[in-house]
Protein backbone atom coordinates (compact mmCIF):
# COMPACT_ATOMS: atom_id res chain seq x y z
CA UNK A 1 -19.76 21.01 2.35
CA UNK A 2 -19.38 19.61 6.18
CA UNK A 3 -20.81 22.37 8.70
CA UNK A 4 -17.82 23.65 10.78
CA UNK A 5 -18.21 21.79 13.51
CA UNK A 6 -18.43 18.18 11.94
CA UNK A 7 -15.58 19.09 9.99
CA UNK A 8 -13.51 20.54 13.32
CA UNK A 9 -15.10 17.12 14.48
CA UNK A 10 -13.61 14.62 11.60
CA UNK A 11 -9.94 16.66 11.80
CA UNK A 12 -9.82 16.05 15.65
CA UNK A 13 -10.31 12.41 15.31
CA UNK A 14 -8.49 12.09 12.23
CA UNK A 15 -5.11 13.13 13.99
CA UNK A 16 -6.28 11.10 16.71
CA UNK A 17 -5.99 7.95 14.84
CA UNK A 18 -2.70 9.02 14.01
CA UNK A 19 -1.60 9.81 17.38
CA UNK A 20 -2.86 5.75 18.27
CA UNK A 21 -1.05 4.84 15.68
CA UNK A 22 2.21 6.35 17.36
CA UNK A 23 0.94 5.36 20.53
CA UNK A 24 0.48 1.80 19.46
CA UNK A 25 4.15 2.22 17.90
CA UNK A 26 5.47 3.06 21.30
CA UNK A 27 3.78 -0.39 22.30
CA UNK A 28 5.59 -1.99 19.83
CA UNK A 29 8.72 -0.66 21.12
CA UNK A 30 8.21 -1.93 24.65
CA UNK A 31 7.54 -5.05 23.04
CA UNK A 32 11.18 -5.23 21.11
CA UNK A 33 13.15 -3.82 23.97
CA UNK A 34 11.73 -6.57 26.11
CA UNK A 35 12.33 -9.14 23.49
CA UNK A 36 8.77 -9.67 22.56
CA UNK A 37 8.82 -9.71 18.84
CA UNK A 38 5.35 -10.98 18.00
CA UNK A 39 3.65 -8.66 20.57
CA UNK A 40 5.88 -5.79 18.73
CA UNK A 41 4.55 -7.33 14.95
CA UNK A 42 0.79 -6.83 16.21
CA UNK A 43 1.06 -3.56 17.56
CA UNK A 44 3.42 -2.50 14.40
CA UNK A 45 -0.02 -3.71 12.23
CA UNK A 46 -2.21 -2.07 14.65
CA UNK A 47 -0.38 0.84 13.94
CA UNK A 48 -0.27 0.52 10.26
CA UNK A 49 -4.26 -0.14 10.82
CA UNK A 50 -4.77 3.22 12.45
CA UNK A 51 -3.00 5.35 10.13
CA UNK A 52 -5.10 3.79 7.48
CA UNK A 53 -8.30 5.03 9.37
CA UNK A 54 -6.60 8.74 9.59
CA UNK A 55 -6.05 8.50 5.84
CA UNK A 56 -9.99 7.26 5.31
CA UNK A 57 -10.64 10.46 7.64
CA UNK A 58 -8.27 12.59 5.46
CA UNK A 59 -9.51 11.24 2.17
CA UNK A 60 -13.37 11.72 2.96
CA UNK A 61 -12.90 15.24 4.39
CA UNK A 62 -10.76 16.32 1.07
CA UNK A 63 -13.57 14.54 -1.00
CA UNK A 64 -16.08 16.71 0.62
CA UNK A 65 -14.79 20.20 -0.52
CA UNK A 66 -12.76 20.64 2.83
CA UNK A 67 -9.27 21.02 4.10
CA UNK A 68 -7.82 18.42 6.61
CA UNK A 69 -5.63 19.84 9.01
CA UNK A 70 -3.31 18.04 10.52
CA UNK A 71 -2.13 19.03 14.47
CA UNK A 72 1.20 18.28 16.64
CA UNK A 73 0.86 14.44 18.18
CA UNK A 74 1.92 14.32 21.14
CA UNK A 75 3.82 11.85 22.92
CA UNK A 76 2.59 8.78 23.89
CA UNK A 77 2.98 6.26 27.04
CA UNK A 78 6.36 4.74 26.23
CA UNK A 79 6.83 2.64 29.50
CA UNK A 80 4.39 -0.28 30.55
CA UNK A 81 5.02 -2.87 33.75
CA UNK A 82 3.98 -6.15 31.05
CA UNK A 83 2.54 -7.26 28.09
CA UNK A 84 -0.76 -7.51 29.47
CA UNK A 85 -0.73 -3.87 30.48
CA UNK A 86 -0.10 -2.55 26.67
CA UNK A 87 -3.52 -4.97 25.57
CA UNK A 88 -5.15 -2.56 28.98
CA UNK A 89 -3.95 0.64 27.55
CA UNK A 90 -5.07 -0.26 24.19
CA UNK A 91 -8.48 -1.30 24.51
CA UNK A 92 -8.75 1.81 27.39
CA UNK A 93 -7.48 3.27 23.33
CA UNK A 94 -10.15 1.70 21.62
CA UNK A 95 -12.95 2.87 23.55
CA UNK A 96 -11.70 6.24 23.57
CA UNK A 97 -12.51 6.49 19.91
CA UNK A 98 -15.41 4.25 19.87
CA UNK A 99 -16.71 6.67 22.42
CA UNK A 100 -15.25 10.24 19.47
CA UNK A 101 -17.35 7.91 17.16
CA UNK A 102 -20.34 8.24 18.73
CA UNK A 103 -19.95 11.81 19.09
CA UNK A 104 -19.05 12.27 15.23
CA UNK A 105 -22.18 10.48 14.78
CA UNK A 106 -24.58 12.65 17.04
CA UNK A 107 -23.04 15.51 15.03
CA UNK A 108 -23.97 13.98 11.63
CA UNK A 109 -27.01 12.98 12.55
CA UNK A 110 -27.59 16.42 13.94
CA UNK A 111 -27.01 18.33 11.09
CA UNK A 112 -28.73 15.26 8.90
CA UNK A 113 -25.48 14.80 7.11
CA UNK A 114 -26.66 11.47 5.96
CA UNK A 115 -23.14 11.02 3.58
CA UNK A 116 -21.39 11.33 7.04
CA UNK A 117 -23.50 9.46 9.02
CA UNK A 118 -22.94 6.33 6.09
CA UNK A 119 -19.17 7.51 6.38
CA UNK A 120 -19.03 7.12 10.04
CA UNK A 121 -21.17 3.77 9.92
CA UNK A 122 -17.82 1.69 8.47
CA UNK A 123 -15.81 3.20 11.33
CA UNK A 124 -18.79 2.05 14.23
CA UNK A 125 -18.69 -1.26 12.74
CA UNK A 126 -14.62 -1.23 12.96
CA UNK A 127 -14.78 -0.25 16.93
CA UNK A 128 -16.98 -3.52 17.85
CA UNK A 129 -14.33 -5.81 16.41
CA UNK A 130 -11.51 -3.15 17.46
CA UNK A 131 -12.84 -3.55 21.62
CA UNK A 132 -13.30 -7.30 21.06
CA UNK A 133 -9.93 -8.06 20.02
CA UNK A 134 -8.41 -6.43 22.44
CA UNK A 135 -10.49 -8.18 25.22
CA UNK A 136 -10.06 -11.49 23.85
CA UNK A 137 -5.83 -10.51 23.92
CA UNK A 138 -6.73 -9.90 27.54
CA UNK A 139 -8.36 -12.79 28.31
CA UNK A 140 -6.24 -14.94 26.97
CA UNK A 141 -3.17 -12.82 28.74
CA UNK A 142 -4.98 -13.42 32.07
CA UNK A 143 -5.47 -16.69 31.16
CA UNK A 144 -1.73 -17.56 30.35
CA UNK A 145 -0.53 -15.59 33.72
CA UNK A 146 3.27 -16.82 33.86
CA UNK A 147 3.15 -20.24 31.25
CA UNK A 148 6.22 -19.11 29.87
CA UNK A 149 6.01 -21.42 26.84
CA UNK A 150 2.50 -20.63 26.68
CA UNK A 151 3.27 -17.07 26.52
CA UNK A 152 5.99 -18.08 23.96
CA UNK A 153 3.40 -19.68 21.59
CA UNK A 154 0.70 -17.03 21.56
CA UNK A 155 3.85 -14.59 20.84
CA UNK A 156 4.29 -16.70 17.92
CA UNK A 157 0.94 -16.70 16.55
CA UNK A 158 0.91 -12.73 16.75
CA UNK A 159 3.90 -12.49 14.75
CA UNK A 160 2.14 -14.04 12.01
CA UNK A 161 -0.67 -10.86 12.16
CA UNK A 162 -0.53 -8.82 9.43
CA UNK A 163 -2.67 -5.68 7.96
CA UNK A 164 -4.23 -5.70 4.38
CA UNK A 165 -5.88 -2.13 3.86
CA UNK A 166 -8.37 -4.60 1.22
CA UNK A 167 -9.93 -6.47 4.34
């Protein structure tokens, strides 16, 4: 059994990684109207990436004896000024719940939940390379500024991204 506030805890961020994953949707959607396909593919696998971490929420909360509630999302940023300000918004995203990680984990640890605290370790590890990606996105969007067929080429390289719940 989870204590009541760890599992209050793991049901809050497990409809928050649902509610990226329709924020990062609403990225994608940006992306399409402005004719940005491959920006629209990665944030269509980032969202596919994020409901996969609700479900690893959902699955290890039902494992544990407990009941995962799920809450009303609600709506996210739909309108952006560029490309470069989605990759902003979503590593402002991604350190949002690196930082509801860390406070899962001072939970666990607080209650010596030490299956949580292993639980929560996949998710910690997930966050570096979560943040990094998006900075490196940013860098290289700063980097590009207005090379429109630079631009084009990166766009092409994203299109190829796709998420494998095995990696």
């Amino acid at each position: 059994m989870l204590n009541k506030e760890l599992l209050n805890a793991l049901n809050e961020q497990m409809n928050h990684e649902f509610f990226a994953a329709h924020a990062y949707m609403a990225m994608a959607a940006y992306c399409d109207k402005e004719s940005y396909e491959g920006f629209a593919n990665f944030y269509i696998q980032q969202a596919k990436e994020e409901r996969f971490h609700g479900k690893k929420i959902y699955d290890y909360i039902n494992d544990r004896g407990e009941h995962a509630v799920f809450s009303a999302i609600s709506a996210p940023k739909s309108e952006f000024k560029s490309i470069l300000e989605t990759f902003e918004d979503g590593l402002t995203q991604e350190q949002d719940v690196t930082r509801r990680f860390y406070n899962l984990s001072d939970i666990a640890n607080k209650d010596k939940d030490y299956a949580t605290i292993s639980f929560l370790n996949w998710f910690l590890d997930e966050q570096v390379e979560e943040e990094s990606m998006f900075e490196t996105h940013i860098d290289y969007l700063k980097r590009i500024g207005d090379d429109h067929n630079t631009l084009y080429l990166y766009e092409k390289e994203l299109a190829a991204r796709s998420f494998d719940e095995e990696e």
